[in-house]
C-alpha atoms as a PDB file:
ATOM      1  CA  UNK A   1      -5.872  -8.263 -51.958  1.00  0.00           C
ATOM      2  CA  UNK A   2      -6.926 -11.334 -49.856  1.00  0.00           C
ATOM      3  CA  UNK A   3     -10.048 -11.910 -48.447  1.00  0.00           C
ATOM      4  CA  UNK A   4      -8.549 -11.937 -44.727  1.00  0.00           C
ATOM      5  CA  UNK A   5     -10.098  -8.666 -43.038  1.00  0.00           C
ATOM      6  CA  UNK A   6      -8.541  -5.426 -43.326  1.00  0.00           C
ATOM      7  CA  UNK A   7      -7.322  -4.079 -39.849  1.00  0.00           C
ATOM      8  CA  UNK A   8      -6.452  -0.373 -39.998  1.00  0.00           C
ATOM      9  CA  UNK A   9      -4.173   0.426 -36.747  1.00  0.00           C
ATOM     10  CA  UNK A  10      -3.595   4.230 -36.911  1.00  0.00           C
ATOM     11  CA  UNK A  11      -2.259   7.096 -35.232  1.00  0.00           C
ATOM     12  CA  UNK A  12      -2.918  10.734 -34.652  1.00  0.00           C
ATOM     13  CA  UNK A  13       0.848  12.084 -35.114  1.00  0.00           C
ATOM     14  CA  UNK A  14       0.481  15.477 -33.465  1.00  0.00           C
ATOM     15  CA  UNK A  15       2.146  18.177 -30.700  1.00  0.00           C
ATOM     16  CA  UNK A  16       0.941  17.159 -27.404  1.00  0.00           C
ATOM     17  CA  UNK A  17      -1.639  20.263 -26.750  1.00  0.00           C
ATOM     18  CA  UNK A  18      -4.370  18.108 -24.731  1.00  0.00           C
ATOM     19  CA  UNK A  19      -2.894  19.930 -21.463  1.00  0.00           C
ATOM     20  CA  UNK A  20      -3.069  23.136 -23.155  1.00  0.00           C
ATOM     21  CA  UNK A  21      -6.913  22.600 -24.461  1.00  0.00           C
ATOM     22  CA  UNK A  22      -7.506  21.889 -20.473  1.00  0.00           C
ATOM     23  CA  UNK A  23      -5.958  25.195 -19.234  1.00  0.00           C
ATOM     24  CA  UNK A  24      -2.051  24.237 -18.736  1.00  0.00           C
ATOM     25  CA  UNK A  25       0.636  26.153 -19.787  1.00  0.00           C
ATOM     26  CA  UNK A  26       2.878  24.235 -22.236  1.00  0.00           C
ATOM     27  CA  UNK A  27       5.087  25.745 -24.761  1.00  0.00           C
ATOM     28  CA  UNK A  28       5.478  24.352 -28.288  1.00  0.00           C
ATOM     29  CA  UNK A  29       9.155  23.030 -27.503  1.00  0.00           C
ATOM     30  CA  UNK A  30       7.601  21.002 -24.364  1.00  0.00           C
ATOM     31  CA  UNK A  31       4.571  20.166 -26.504  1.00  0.00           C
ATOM     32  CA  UNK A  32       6.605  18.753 -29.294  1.00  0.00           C
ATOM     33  CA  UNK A  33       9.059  16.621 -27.432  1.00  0.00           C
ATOM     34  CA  UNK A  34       6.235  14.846 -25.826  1.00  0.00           C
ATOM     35  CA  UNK A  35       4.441  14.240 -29.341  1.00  0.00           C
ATOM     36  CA  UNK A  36       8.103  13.332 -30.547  1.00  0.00           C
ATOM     37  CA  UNK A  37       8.831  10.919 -27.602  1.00  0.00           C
ATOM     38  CA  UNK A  38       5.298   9.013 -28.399  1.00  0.00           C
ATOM     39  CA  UNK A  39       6.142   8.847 -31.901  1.00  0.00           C
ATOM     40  CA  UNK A  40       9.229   7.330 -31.353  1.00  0.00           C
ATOM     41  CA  UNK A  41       8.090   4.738 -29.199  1.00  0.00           C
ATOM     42  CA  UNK A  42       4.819   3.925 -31.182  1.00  0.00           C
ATOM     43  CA  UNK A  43       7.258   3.050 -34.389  1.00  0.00           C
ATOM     44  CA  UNK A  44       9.549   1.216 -31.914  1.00  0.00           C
ATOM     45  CA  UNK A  45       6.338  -1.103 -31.263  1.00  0.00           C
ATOM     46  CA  UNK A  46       4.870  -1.201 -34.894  1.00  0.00           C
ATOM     47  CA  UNK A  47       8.311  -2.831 -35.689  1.00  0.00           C
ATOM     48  CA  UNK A  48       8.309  -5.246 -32.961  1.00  0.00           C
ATOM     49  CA  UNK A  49       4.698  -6.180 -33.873  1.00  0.00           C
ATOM     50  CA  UNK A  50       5.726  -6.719 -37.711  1.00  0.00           C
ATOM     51  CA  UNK A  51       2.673  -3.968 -38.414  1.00  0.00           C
ATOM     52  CA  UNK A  52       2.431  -1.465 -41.042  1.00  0.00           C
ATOM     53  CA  UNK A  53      -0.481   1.515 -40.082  1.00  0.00           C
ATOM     54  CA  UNK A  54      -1.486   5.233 -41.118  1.00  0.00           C
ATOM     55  CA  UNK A  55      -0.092   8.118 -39.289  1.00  0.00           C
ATOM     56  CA  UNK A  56      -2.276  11.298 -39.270  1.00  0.00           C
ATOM     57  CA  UNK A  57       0.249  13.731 -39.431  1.00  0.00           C
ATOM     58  CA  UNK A  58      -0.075  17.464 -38.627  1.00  0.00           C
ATOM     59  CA  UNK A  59       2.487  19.558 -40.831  1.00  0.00           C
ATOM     60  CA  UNK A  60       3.921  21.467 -37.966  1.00  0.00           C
ATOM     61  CA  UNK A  61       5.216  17.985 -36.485  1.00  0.00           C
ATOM     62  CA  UNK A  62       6.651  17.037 -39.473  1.00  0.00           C
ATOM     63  CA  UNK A  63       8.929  19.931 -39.909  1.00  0.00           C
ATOM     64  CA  UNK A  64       9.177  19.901 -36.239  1.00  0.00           C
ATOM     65  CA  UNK A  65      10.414  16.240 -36.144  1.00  0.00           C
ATOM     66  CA  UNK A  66      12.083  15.521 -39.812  1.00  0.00           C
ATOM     67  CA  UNK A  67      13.783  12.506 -38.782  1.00  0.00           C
ATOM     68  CA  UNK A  68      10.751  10.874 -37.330  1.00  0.00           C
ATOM     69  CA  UNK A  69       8.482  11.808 -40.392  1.00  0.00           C
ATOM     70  CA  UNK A  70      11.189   9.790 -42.781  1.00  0.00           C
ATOM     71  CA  UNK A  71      11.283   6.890 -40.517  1.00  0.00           C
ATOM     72  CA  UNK A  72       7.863   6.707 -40.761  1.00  0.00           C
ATOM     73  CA  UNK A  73       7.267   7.125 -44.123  1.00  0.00           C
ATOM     74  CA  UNK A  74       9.693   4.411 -44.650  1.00  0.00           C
ATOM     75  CA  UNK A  75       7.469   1.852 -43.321  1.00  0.00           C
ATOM     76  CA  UNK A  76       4.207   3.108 -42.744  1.00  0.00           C
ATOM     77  CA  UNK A  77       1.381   5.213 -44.850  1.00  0.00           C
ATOM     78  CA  UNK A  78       1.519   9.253 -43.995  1.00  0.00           C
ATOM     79  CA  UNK A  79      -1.874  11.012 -43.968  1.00  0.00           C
ATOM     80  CA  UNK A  80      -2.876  15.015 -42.897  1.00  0.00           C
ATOM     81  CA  UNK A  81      -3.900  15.417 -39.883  1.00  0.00           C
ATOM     82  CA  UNK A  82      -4.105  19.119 -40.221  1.00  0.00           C
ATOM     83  CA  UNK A  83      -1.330  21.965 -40.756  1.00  0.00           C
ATOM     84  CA  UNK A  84      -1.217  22.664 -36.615  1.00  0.00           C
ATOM     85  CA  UNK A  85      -3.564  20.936 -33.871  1.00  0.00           C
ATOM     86  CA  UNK A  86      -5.051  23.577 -32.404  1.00  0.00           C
ATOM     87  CA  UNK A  87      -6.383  25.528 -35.533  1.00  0.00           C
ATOM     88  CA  UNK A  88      -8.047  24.842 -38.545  1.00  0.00           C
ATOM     89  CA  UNK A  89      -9.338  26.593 -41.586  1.00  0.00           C
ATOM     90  CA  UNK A  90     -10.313  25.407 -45.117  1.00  0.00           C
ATOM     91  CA  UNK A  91      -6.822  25.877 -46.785  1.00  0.00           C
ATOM     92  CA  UNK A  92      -5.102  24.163 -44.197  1.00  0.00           C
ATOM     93  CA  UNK A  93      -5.917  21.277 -46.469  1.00  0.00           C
ATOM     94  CA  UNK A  94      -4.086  21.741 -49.446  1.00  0.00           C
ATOM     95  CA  UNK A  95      -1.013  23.124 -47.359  1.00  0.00           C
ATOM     96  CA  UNK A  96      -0.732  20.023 -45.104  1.00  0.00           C
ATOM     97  CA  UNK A  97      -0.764  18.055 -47.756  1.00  0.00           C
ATOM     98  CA  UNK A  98       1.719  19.882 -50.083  1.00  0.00           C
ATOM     99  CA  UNK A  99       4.330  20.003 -46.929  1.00  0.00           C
ATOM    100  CA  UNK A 100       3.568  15.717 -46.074  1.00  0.00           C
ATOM    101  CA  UNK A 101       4.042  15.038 -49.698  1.00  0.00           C
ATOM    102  CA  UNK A 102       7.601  17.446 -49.408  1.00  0.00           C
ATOM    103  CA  UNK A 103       8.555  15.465 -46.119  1.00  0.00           C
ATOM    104  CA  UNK A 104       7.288  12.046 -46.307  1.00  0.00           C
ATOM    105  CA  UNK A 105       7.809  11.701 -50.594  1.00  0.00           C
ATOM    106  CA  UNK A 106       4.270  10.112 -50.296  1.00  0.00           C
ATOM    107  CA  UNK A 107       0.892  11.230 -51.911  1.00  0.00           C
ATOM    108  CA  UNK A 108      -0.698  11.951 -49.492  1.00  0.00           C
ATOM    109  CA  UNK A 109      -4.433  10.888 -49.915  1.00  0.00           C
ATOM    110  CA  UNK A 110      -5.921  10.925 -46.699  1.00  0.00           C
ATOM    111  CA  UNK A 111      -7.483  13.064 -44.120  1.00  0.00           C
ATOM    112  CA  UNK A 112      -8.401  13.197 -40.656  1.00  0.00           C
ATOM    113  CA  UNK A 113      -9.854  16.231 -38.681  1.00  0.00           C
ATOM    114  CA  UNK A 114      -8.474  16.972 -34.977  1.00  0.00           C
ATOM    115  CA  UNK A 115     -10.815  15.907 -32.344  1.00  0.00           C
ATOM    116  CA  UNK A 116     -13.205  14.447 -35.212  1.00  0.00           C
ATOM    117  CA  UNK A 117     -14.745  17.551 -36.321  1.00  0.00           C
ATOM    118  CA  UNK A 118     -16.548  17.497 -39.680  1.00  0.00           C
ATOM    119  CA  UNK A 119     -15.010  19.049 -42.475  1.00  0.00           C
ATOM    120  CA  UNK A 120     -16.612  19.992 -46.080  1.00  0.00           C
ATOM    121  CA  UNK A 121     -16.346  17.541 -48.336  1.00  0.00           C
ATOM    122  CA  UNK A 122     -15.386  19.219 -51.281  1.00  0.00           C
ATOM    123  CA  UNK A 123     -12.867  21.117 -49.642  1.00  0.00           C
ATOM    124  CA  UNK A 124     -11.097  18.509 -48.791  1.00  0.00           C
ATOM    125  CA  UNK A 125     -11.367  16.753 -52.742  1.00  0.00           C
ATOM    126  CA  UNK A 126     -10.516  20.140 -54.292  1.00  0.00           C
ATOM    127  CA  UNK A 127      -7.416  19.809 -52.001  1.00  0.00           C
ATOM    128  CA  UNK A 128      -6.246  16.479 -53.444  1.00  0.00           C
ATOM    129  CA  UNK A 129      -7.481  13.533 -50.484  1.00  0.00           C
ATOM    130  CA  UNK A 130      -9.123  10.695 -51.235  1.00  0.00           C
ATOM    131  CA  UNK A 131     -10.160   9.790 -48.441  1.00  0.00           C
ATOM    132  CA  UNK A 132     -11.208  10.857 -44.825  1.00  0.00           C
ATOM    133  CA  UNK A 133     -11.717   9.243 -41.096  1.00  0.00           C
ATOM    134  CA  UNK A 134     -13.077  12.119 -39.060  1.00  0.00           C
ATOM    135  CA  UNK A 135     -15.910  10.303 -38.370  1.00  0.00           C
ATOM    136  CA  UNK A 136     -16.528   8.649 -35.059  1.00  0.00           C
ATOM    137  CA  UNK A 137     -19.830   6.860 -35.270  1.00  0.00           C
ATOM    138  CA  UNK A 138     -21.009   7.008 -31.645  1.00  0.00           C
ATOM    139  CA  UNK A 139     -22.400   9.729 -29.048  1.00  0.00           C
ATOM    140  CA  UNK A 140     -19.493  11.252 -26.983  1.00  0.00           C
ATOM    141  CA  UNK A 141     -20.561  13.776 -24.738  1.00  0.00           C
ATOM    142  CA  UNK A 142     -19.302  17.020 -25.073  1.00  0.00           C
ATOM    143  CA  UNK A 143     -17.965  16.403 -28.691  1.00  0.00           C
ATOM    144  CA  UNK A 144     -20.764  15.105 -30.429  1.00  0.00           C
ATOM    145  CA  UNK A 145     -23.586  12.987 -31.256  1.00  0.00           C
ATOM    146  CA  UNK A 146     -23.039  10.733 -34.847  1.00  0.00           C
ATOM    147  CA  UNK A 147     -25.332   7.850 -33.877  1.00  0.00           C
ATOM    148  CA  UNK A 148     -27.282   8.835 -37.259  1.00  0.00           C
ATOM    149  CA  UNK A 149     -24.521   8.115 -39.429  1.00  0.00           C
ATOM    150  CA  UNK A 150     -23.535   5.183 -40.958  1.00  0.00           C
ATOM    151  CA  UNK A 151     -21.055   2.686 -38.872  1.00  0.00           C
ATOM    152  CA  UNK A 152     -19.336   1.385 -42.200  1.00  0.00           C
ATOM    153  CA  UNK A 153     -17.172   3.290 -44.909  1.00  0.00           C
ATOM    154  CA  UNK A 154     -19.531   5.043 -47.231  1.00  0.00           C
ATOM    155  CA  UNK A 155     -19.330   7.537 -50.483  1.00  0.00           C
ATOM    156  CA  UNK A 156     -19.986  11.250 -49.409  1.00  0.00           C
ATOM    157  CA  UNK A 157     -19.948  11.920 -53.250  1.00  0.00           C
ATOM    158  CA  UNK A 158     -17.146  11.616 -54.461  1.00  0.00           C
ATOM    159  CA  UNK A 159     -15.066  11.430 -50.829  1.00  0.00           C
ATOM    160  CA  UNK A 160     -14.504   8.131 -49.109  1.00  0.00           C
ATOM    161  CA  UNK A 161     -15.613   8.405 -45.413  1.00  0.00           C
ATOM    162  CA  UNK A 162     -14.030   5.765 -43.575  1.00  0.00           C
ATOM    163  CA  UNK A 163     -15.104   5.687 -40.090  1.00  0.00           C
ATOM    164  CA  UNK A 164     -14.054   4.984 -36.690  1.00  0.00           C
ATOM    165  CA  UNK A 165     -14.880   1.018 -35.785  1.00  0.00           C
ATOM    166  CA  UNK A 166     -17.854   0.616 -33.234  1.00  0.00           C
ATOM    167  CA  UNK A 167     -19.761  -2.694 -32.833  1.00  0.00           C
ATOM    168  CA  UNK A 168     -23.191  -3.657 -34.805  1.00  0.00           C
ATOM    169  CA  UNK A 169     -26.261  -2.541 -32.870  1.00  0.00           C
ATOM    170  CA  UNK A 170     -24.933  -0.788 -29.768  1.00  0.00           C
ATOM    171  CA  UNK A 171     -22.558   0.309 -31.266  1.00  0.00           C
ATOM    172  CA  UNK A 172     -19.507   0.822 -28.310  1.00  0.00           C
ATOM    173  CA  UNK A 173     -16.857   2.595 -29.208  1.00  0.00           C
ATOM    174  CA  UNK A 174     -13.111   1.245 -30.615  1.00  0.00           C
ATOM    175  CA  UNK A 175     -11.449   4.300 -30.589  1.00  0.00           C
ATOM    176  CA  UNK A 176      -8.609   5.663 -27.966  1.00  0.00           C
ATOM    177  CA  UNK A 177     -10.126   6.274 -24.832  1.00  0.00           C
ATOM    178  CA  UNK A 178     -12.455   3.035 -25.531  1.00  0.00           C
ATOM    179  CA  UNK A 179      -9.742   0.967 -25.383  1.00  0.00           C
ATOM    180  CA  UNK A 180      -7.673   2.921 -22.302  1.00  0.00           C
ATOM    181  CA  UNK A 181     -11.155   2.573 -20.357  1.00  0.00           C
ATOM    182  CA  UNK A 182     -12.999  -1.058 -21.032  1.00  0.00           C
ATOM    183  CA  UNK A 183     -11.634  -4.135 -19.981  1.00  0.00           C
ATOM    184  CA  UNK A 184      -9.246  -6.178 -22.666  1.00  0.00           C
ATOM    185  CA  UNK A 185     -11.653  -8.619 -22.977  1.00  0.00           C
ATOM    186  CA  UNK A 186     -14.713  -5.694 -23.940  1.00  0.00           C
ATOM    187  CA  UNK A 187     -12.140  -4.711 -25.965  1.00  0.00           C
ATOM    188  CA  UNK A 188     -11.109  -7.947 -28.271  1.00  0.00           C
ATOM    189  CA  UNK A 189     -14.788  -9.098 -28.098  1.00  0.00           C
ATOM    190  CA  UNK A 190     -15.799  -5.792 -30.174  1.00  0.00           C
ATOM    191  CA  UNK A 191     -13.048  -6.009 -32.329  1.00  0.00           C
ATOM    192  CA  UNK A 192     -13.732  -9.623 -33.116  1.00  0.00           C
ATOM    193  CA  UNK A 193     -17.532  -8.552 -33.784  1.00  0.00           C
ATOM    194  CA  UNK A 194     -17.143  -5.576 -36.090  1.00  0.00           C
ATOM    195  CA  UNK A 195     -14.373  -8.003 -38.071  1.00  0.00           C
ATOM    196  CA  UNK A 196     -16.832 -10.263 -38.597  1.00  0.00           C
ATOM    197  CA  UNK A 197     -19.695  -8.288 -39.958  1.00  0.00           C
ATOM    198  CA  UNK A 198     -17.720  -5.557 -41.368  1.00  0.00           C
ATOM    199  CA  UNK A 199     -14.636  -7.286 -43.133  1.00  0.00           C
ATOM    200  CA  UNK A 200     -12.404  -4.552 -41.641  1.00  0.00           C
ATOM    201  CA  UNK A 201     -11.838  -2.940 -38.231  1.00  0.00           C
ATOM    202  CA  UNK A 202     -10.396   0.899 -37.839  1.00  0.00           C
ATOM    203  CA  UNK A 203      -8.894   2.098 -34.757  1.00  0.00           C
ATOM    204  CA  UNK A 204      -6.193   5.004 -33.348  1.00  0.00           C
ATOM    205  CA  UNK A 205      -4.469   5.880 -31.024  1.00  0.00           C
ATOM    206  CA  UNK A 206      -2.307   8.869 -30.213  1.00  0.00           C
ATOM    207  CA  UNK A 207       1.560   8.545 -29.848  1.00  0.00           C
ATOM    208  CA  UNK A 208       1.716  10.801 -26.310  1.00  0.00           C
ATOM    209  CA  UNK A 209      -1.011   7.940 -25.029  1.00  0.00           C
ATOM    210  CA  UNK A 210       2.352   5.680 -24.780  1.00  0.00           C
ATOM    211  CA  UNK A 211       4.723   7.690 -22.652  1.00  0.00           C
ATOM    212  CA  UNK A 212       4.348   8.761 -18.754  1.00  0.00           C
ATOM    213  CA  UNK A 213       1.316  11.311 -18.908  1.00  0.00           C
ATOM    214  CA  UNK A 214       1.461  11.052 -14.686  1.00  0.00           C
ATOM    215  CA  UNK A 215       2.011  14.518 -14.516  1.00  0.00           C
ATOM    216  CA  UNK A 216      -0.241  15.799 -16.972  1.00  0.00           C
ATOM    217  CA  UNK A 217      -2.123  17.024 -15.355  1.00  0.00           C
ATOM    218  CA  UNK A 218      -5.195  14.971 -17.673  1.00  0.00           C
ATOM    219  CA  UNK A 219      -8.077  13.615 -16.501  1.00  0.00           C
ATOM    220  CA  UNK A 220      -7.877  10.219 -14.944  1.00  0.00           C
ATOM    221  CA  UNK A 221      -9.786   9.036 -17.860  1.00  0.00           C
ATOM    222  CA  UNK A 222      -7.078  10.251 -20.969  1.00  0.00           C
ATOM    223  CA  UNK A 223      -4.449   8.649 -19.012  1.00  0.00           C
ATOM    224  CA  UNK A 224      -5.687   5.519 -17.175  1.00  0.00           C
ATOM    225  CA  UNK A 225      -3.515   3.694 -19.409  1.00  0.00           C
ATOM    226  CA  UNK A 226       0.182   5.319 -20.247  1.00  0.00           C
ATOM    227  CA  UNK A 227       3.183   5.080 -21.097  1.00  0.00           C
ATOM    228  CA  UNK A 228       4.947   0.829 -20.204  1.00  0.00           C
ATOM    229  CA  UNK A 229       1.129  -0.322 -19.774  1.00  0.00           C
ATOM    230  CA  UNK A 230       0.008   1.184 -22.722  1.00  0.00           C
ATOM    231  CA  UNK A 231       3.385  -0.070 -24.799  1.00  0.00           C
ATOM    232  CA  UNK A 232       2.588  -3.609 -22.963  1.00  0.00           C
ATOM    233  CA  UNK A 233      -1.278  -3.390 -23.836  1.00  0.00           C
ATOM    234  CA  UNK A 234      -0.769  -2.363 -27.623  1.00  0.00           C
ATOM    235  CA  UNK A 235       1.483  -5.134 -28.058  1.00  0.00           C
ATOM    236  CA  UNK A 236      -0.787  -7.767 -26.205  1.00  0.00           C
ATOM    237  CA  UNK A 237      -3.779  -6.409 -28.878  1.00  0.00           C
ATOM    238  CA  UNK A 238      -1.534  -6.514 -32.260  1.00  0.00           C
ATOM    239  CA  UNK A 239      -0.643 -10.033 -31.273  1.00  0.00           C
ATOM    240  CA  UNK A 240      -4.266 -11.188 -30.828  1.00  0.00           C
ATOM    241  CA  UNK A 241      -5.501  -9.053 -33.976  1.00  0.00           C
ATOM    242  CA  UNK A 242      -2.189 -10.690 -35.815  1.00  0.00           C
ATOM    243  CA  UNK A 243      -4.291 -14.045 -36.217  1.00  0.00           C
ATOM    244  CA  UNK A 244      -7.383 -12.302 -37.462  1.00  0.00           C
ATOM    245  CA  UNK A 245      -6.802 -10.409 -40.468  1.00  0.00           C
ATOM    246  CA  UNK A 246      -4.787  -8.239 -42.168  1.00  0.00           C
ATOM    247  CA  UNK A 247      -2.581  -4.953 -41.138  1.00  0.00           C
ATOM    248  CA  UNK A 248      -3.061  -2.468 -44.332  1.00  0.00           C
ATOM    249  CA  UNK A 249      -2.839   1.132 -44.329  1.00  0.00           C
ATOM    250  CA  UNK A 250      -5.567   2.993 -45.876  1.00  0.00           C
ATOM    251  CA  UNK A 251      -4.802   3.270 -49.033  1.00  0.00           C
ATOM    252  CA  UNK A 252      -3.475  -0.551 -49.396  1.00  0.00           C
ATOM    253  CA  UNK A 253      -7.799  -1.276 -47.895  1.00  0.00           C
ATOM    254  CA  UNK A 254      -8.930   1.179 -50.086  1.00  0.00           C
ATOM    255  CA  UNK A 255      -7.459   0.044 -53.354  1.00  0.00           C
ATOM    256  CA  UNK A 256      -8.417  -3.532 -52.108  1.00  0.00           C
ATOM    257  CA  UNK A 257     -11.445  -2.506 -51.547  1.00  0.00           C
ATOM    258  CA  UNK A 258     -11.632  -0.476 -55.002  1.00  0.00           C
ATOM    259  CA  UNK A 259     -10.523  -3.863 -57.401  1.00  0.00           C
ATOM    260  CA  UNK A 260     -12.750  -6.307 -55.476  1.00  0.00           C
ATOM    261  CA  UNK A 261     -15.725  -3.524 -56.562  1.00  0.00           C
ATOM    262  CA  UNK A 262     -13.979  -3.186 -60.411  1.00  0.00           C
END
């Protein structure tokens, strides 16, 4: 691998239940076309930006949405993001994975917990990951408070935590509503900062965050940015990242990362 930094673009591929979390009746057909429409578009950009990323995919969307899950797999790294959104027990673990390694014809080696919640670590090595990005290393209120955990990726035995980008010191947030809420400028000045110290930068986004969320019925704040301006805005960042390291997926970073250390 190079020494350019490593910039991680990826996505939370999942049914659009956000509405549903905030009281709104959606059914699953309504809740997957969204999540489908997103996806579609996001892979639509990723090939106009020349950019390979990791798509956190729940198992129920990849059965859901077949021809989506090959397209993506074709060009991009496929990761669990759970078996369904909403739910989640311990052996949802191994059976995401076993139905993204049947859809995709990837192994799947990496994890990410909806909404960020922690997970136990050797649950998720006994069910064949790698790695995992659940962390978010920042206070959000109402979700939780991870200002006491380390900013860079780090060994939880023998697990590979890779978390969410936020800057040195103040540490302000990279992740999705970051980047719908602070100015562009905020925005590239962080990224610039945690690719300098860090080597790397790791951000998401969700696919539904690029189609018309105007009515919703979210908060102001989960759709300030949507659909054309969001398409427009990812495009504008890509461009400006292009010139400052490297897209990898995960895995491509973390074997880097593991012959650099050999």
């Amino acid at each position: 691998m190079s020494g350019d930094p490593s910039i991680l673009l990826s996505f939370d591929v999942e049914e659009f239940d956000a509405p549903v979390e905030r009281g709104r009746a959606m059914s699953m057909d309504e809740q997957m076309d969204a999540g489908g429409r997103g996806q579609r578009r996001v892979l639509d950009l990723l090939d106009a930006a020349r950019a390979r990323a990791t798509m956190f995919t729940t198992a129920s969307f990849a059965r859901w949405h077949p021809d989506l899950q090959r397209r993506a797999a074709a060009g991009h790294e496929i990761a669990s993001h759970g078996r369904v959104h909403a739910s989640f027990v311990d052996a949802d673990l191994a059976e995401s994975r076993r139905i993204l390694r049947e859809t995709s014809g990837q192994d799947v080696l990496g994890f990410r917990r909806a909404r960020l919640q922690p997970t136990d670590p050797a649950a998720i090595l006994a069910a064949g990951y790698r790695y995992d990005s659940s962390e978010n290393p920042i206070f959000l209120p109402g979700r939780y408070n991870n200002l006491g955990r380390p900013r860079v990726p780090y060994m939880k035995g023998a697990l590979l935590e890779v978390p969410i980008s936020a800057t040195p010191a103040v540490r302000l947030p990279l992740f999705w509503l970051a980047w719908k809420n602070l100015p562009m400028w905020a925005v590239r000045d962080a990224s610039a900062r945690c690719l300098e110290r860090d080597g790397m930068l790791n951000v998401f986004w969700h696919p539904w965050e690029f189609i018309d969320l105007s009515s919703s019925g979210l908060p102001r704040y989960m759709r300030a940015v949507d659909g054309e301006r969001a398409c427009d805005r990812l495009l504008g960042y890509l461009e400006w990242l292009r010139g400052r390291g490297a897209f990898r997926t995960f895995t491509e970073w973390m074997q880097g990362r593991a012959s650099v250390a050999a």
